[in-house]
Protein backbone atom coordinates (compact mmCIF):
# COMPACT_ATOMS: atom_id res chain seq x y z
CA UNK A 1 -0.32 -9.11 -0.85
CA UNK A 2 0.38 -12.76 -0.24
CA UNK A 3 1.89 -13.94 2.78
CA UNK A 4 2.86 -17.43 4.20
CA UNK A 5 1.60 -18.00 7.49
CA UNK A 6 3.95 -19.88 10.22
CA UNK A 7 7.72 -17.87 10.46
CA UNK A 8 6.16 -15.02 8.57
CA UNK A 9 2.57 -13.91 10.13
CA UNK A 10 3.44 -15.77 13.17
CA UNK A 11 5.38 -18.00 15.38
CA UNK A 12 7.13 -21.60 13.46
CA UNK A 13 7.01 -24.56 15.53
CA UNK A 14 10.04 -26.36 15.70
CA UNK A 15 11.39 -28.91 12.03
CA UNK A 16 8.70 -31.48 11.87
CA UNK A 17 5.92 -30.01 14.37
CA UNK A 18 2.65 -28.35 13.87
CA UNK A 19 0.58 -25.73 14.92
CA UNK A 20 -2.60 -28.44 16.05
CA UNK A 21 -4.33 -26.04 18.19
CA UNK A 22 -5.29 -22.58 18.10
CA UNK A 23 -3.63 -21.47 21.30
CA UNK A 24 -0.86 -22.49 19.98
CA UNK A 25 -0.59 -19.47 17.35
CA UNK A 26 1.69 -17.09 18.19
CA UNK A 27 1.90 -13.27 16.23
CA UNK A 28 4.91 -12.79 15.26
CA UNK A 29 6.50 -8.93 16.81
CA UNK A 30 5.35 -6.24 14.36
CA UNK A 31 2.75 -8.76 12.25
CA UNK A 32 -0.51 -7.31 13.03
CA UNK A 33 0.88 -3.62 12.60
CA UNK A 34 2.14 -4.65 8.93
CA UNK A 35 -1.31 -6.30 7.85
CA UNK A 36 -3.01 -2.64 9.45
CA UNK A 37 -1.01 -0.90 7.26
CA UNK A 38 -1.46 -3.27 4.26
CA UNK A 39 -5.23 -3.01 5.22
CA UNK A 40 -5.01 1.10 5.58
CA UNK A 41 -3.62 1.27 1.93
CA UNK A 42 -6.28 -0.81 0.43
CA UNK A 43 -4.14 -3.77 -0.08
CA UNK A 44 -6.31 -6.81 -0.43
CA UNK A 45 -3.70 -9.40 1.97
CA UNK A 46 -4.19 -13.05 1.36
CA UNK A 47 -2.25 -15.97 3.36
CA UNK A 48 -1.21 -19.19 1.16
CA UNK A 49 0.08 -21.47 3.55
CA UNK A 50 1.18 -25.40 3.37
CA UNK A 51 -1.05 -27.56 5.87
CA UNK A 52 0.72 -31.04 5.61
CA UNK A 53 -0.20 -31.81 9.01
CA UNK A 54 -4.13 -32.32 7.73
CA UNK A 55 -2.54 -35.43 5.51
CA UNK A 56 -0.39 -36.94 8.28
CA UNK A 57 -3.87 -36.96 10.74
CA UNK A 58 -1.97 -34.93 12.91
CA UNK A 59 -5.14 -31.97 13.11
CA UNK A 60 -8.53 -31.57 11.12
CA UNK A 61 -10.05 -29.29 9.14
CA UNK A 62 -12.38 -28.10 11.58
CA UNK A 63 -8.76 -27.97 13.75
CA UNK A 64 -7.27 -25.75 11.26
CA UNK A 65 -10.24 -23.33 10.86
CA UNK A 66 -10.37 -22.83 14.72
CA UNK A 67 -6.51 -21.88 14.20
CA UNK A 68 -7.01 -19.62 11.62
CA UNK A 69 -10.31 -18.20 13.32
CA UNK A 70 -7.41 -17.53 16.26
CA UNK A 71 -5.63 -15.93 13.31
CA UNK A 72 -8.55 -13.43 12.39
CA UNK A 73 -8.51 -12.92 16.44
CA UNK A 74 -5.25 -11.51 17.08
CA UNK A 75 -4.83 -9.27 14.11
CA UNK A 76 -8.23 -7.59 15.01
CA UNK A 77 -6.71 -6.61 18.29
CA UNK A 78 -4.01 -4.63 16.14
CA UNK A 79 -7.05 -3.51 13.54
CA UNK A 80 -6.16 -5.72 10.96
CA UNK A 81 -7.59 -8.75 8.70
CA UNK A 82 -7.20 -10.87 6.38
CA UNK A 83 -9.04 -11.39 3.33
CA UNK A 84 -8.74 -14.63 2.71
CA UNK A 85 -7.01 -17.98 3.45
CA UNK A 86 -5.47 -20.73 1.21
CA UNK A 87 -4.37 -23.83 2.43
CA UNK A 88 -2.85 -26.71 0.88
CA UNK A 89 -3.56 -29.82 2.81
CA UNK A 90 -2.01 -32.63 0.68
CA UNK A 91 1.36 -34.28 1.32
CA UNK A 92 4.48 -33.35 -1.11
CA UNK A 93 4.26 -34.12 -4.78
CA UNK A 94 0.61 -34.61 -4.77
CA UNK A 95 -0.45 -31.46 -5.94
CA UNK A 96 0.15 -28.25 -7.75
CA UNK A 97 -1.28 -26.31 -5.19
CA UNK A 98 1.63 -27.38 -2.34
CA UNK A 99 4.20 -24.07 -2.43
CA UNK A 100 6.54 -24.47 -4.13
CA UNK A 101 4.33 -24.36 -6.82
CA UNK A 102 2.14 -21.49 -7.05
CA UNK A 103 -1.20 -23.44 -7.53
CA UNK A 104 -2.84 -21.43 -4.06
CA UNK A 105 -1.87 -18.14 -5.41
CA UNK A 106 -3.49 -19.05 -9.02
CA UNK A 107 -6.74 -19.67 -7.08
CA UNK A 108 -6.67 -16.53 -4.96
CA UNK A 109 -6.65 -14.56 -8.36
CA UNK A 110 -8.93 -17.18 -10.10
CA UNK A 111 -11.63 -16.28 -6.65
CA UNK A 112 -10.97 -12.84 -6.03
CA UNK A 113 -11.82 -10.75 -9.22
CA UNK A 114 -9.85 -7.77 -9.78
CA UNK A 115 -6.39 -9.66 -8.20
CA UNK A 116 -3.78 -7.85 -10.12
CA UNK A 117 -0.75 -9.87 -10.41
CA UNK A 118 0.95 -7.41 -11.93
CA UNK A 119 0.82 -5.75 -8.62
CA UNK A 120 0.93 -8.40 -6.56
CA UNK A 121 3.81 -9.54 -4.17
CA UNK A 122 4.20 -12.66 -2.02
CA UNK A 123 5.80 -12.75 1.33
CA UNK A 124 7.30 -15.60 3.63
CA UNK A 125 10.32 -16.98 5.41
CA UNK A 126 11.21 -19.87 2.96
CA UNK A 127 12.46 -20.56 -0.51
CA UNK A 128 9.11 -22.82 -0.67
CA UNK A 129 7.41 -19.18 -0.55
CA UNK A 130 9.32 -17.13 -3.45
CA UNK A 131 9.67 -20.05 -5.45
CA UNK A 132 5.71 -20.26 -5.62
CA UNK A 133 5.70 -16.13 -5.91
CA UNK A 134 7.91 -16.48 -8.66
CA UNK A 135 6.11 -18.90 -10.28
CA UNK A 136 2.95 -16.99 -10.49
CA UNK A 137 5.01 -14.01 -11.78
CA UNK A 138 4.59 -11.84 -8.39
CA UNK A 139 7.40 -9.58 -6.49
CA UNK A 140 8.86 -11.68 -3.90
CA UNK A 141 10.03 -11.06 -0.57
CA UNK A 142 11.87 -13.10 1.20
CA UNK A 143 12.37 -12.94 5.08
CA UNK A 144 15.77 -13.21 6.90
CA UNK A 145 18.48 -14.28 4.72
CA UNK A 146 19.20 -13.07 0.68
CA UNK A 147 19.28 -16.69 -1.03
CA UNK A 148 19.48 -14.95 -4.30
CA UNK A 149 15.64 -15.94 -5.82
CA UNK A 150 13.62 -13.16 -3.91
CA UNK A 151 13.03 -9.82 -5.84
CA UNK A 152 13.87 -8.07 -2.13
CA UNK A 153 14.64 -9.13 1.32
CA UNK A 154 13.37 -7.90 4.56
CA UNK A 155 14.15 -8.71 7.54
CA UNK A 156 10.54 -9.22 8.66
CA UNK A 157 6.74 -8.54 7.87
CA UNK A 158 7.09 -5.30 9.42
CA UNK A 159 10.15 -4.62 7.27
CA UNK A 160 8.87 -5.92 4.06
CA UNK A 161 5.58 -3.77 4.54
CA UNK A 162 8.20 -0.90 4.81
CA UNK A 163 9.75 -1.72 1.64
CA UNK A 164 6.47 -2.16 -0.30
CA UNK A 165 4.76 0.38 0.99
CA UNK A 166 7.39 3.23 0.61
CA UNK A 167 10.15 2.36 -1.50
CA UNK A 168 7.76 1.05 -4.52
């Protein structure tokens, strides 16, 4: 399971802000339940997330692995984890990796041996997301509205977990 971070694991900051601190990560309602039940069923759970902020100056790398160490913290409270975290830190149109291309997702499977595509479904809140999930040739899931590109939509993590858990 892939899944975007900011508007789909937790909290989005408002059109042109970032999350530059860790106490400024906010679970999103139902999140850590859905990656417990992910991690319950044996589902490896990945997040691929776009980190132009590190290009702008705006927050470091060491910055970013405190907020994703804040990350690992709150979904351990709900008895979930991750098992692993891309990030793309370039600005648009500089790499593949950047969603909407699906070059984070190719080096999740290319690292993690046994990642069955086939299988495999990305989640998030943004066309960015199922663009790059459809790129890579994985079920998509969109959050909140049906823009027509997403195999399903949900209306959040806890809903898509639903879906993909019981319906298929």
């Amino acid at each position: 399971m892939f899944l975007d971070r900011d508007g789909t694991l937790s909290t989005s900051p408002p059109p042109g802000d970032y999350v530059t601190d860790p106490d400024q990560l906010t679970l999103l309602t139902g999140a850590g339940e859905a990656i417990a039940r992910f991690n319950r069923a044996g589902i490896w759970v990945g997040v691929v997330t776009n980190q132009r902020g590190i290009a702008l100056g705006l927050y470091t790398l060491a910055d970013l692995e405190a907020i994703h160490r804040r990350l690992a913290e709150l979904l351990a409270a709900h008895g979930a984890h991750l098992d692993g975290i891309w990030f793309c830190p370039h600005h648009n149109g500089e790499c593949d990796c950047r969603k909407p291309q699906p070059g984070m997702l190719l080096a999740a499977r290319s690292a993690v041996p046994g990642l069955d595509f086939a299988r495999a479904a990305m989640i998030g809140d943004t066309e960015a997301d199922v663009a790059a999930g459809n790129a890579a040739g994985v079920t998509t899931v969109r959050l909140g509205a049906d823009i027509g590109s997403a195999t399903f939509v949900a209306s959040d993590l806890a809903a898509a977990a639903e879906l993909l858990l019981h319906d298929h």
